[in-house]
N, C-alpha and C. Protein backbone atom coordinates (compact mmCIF):
# COMPACT_ATOMS: atom_id res chain seq x y z
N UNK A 1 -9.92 3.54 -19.99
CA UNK A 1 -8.74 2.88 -20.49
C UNK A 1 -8.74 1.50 -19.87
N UNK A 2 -8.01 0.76 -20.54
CA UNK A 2 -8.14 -0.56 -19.99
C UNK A 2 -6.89 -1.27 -19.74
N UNK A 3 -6.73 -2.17 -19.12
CA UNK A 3 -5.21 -2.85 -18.82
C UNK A 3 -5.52 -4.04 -19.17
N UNK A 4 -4.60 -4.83 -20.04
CA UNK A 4 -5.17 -6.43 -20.16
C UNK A 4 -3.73 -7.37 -20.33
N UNK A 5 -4.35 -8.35 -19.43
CA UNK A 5 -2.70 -8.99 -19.25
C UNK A 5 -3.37 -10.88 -19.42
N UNK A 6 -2.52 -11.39 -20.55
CA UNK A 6 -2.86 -12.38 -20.63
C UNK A 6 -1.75 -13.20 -21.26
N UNK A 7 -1.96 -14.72 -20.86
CA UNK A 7 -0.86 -15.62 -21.33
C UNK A 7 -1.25 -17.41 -21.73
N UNK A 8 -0.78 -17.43 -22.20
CA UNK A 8 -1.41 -19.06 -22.28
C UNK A 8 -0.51 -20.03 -21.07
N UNK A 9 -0.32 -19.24 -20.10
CA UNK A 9 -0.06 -20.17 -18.37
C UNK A 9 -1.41 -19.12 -17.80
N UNK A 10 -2.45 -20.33 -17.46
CA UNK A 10 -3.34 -19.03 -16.46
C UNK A 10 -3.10 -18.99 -15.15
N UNK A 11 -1.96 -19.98 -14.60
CA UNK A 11 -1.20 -19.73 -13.25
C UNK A 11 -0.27 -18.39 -13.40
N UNK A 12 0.65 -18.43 -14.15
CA UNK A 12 0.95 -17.52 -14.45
C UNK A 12 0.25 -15.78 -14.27
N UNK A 13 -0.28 -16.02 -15.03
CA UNK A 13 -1.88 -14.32 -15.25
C UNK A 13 -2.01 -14.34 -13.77
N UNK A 14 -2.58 -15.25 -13.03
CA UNK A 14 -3.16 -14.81 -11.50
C UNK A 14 -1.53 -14.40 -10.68
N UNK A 15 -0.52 -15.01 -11.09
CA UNK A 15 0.59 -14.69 -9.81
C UNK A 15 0.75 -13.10 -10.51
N UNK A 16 0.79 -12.38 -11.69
CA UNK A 16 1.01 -11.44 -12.16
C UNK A 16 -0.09 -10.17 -11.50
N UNK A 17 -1.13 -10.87 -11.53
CA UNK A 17 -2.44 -9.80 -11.47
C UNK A 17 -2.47 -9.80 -9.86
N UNK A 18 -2.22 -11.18 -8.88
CA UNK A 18 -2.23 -10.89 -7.51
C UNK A 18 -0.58 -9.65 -7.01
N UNK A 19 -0.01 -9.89 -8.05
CA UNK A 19 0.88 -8.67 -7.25
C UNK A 19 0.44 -7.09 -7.86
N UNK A 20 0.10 -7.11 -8.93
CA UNK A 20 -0.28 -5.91 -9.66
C UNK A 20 -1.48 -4.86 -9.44
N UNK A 21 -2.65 -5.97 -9.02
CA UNK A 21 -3.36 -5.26 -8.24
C UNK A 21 -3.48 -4.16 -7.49
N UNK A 22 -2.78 -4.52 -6.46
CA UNK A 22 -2.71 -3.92 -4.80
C UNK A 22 -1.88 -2.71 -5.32
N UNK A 23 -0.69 -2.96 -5.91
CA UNK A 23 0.37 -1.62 -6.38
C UNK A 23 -0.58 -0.84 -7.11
N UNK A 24 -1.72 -1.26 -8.33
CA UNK A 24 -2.51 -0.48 -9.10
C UNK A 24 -3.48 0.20 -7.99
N UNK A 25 -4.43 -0.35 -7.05
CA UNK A 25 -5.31 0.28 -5.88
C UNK A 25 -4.58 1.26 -4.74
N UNK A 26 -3.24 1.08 -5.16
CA UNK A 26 -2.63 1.94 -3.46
C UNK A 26 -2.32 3.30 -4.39
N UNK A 27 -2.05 3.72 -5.70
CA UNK A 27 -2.12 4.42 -6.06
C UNK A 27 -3.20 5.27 -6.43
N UNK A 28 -3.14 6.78 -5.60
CA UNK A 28 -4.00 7.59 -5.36
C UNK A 28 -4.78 8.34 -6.60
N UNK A 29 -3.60 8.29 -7.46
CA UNK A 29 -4.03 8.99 -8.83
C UNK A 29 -4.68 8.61 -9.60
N UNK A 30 -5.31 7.11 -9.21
CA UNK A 30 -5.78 6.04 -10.14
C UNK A 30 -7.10 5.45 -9.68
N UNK A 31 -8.04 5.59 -10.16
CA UNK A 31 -9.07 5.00 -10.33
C UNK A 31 -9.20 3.39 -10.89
N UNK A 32 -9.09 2.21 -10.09
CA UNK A 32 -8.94 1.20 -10.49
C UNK A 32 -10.39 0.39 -10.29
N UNK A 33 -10.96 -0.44 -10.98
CA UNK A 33 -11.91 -1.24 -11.79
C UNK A 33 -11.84 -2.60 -10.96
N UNK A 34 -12.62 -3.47 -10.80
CA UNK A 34 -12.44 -5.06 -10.80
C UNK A 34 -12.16 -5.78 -12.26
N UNK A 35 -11.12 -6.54 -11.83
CA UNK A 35 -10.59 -7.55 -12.85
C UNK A 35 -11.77 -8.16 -13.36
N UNK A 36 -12.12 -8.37 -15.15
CA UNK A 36 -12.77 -9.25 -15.42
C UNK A 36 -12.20 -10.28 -16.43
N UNK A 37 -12.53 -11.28 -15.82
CA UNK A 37 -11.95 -12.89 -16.59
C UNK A 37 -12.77 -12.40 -18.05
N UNK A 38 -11.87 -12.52 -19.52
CA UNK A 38 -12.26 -12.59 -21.11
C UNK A 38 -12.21 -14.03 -21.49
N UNK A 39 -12.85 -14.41 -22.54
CA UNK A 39 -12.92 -15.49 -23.31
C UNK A 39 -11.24 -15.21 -23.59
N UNK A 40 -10.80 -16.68 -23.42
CA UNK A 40 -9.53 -17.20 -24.09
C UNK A 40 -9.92 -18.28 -25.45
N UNK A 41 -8.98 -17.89 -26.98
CA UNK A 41 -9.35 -18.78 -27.36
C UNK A 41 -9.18 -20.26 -27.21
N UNK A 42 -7.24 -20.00 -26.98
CA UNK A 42 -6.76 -21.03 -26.16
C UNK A 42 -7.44 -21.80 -24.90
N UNK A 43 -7.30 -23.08 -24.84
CA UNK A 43 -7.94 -23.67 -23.91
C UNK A 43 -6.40 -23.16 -22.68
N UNK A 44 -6.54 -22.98 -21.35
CA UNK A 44 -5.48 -23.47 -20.50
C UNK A 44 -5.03 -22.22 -20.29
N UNK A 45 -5.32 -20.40 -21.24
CA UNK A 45 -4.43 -19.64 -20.72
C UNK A 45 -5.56 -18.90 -20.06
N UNK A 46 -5.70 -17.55 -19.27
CA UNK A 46 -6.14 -16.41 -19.03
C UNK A 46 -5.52 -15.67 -19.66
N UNK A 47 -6.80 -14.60 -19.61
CA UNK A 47 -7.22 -13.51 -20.27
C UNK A 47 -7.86 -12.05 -19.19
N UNK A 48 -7.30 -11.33 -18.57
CA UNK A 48 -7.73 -10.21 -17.72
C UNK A 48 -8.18 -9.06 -18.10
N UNK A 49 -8.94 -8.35 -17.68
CA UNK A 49 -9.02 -6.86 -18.62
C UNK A 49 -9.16 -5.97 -17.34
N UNK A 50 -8.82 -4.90 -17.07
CA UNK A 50 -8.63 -4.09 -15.34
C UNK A 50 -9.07 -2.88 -16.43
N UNK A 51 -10.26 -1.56 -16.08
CA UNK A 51 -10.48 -0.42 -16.17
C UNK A 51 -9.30 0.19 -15.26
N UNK A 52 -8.67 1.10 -15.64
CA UNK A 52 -8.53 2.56 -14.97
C UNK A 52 -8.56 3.18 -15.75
N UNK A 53 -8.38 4.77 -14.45
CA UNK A 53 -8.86 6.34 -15.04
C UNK A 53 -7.84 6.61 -14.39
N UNK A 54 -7.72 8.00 -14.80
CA UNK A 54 -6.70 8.95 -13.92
C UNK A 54 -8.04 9.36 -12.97
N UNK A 55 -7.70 9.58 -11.50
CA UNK A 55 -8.27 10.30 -10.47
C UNK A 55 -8.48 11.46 -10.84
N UNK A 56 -10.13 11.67 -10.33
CA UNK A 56 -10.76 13.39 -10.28
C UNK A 56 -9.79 14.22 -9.84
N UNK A 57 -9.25 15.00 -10.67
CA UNK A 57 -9.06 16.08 -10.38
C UNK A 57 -8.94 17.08 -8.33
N UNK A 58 -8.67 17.17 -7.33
CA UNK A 58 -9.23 17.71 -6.23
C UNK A 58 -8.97 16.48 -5.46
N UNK A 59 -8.77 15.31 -5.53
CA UNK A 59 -8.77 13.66 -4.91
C UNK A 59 -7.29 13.81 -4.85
N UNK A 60 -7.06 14.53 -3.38
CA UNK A 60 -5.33 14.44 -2.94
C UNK A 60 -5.14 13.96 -1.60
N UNK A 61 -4.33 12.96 -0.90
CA UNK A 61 -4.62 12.28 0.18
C UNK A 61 -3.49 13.32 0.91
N UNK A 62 -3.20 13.84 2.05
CA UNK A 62 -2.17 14.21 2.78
C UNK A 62 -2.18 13.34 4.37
N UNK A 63 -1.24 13.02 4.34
CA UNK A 63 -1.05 12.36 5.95
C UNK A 63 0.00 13.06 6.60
N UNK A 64 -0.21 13.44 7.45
CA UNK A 64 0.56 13.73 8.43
C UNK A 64 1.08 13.20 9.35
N UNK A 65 2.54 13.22 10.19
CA UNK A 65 2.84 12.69 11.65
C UNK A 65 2.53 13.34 12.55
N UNK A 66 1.36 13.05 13.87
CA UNK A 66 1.35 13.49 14.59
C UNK A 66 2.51 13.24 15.78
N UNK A 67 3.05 14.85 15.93
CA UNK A 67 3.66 14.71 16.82
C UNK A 67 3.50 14.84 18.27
N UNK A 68 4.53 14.35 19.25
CA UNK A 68 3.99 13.88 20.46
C UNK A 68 4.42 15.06 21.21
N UNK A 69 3.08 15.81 22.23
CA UNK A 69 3.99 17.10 23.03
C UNK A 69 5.07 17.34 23.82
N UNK A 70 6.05 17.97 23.57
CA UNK A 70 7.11 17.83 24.75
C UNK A 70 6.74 18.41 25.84
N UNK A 71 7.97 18.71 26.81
CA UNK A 71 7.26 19.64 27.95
C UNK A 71 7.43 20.76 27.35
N UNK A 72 6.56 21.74 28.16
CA UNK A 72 6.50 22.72 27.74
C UNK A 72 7.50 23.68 28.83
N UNK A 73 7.42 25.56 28.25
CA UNK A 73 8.81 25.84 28.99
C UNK A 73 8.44 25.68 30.67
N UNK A 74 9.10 26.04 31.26
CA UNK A 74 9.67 25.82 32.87
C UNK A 74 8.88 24.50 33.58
N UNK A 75 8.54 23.57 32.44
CA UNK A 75 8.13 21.79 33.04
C UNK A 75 9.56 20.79 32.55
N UNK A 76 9.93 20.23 33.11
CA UNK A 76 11.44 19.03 32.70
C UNK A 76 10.20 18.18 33.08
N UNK A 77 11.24 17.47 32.25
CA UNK A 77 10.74 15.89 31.85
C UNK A 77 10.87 14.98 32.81
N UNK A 78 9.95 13.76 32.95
CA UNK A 78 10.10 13.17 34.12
C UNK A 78 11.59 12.31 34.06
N UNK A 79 11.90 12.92 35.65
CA UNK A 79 13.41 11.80 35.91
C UNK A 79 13.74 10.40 35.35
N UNK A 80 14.55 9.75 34.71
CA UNK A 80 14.50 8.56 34.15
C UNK A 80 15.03 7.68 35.75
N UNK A 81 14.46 6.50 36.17
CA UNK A 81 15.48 5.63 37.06
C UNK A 81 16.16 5.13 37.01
N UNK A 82 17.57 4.92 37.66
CA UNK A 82 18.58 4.67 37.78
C UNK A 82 18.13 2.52 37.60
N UNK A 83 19.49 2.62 36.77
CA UNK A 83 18.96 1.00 36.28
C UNK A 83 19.72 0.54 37.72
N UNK A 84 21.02 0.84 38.48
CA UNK A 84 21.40 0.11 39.47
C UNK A 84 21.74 1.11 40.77
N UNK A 85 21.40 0.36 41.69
CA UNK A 85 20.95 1.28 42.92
C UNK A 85 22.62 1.94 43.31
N UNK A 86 23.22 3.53 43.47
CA UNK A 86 24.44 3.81 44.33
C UNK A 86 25.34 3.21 44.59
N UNK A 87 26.27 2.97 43.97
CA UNK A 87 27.70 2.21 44.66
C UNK A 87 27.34 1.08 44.15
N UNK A 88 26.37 0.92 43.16
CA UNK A 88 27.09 -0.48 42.57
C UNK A 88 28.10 -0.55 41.72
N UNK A 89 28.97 -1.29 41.10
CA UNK A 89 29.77 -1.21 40.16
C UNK A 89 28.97 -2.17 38.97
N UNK A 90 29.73 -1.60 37.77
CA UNK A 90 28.81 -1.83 36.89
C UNK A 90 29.79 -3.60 36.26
C-alpha cells in the first residue's frame, strides 16, 4: 500500500512528511518504507510516495517497568537524616 502526499508548496510536503514520519515509524503495527521523491508535473511542488504494510503477524513489543526492590520482611529501610540538628527551631 502506499501513502502519497503532495502539494504544489514543496516547503510545505517536507514540514508535513517531517512530522508524519516519525508518528508513521513509532507505530508497531506498521511496516514503514523510505520516502521516495515522484516526478511533479508542476514546476515548484513535491510529490512523496511512503510504502506501508500492516506488521507480521507475532511482531508485538511489550515493555515493562522494572521495579525497584523494597526491603524485604524483618529489614527497615535505611533511617532518613534529620535536615536540622535537636532543638533547633524551625
Amino acid at each position: 500500500m502506499q501513502l502519497r502526499l503532495m502539494h504544489s508548496d514543496a516547503e510545505r510536503v517536507t514540514e508535513v512528511l517531517d512530522i508524519l514520519l516519525p508518528l508513521l515509524r513509532s507505530c508497531t503495527a506498521l511496516q514503514v518504507g523510505d520516502p521516495e521523491d515522484l516526478r511533479m508535473r508542476d514546476p515548484g511542488g513535491r510529490r512523496v510516495a511512503i510504502d506501508v504494510a500492516p506488521a507480521r503477524q507475532g511482531t508485538t513489543i511489550r515493555v515493562e517497568r522494572a521495579e525497584e526492590p523494597g526491603p524485604g520482611p524483618g529489614r527497615s529501610s535505611p533511617r532518613r537524616a534529620r535536615a536540622l540538628p535537636p532543638g533547633s527551631s524551625s
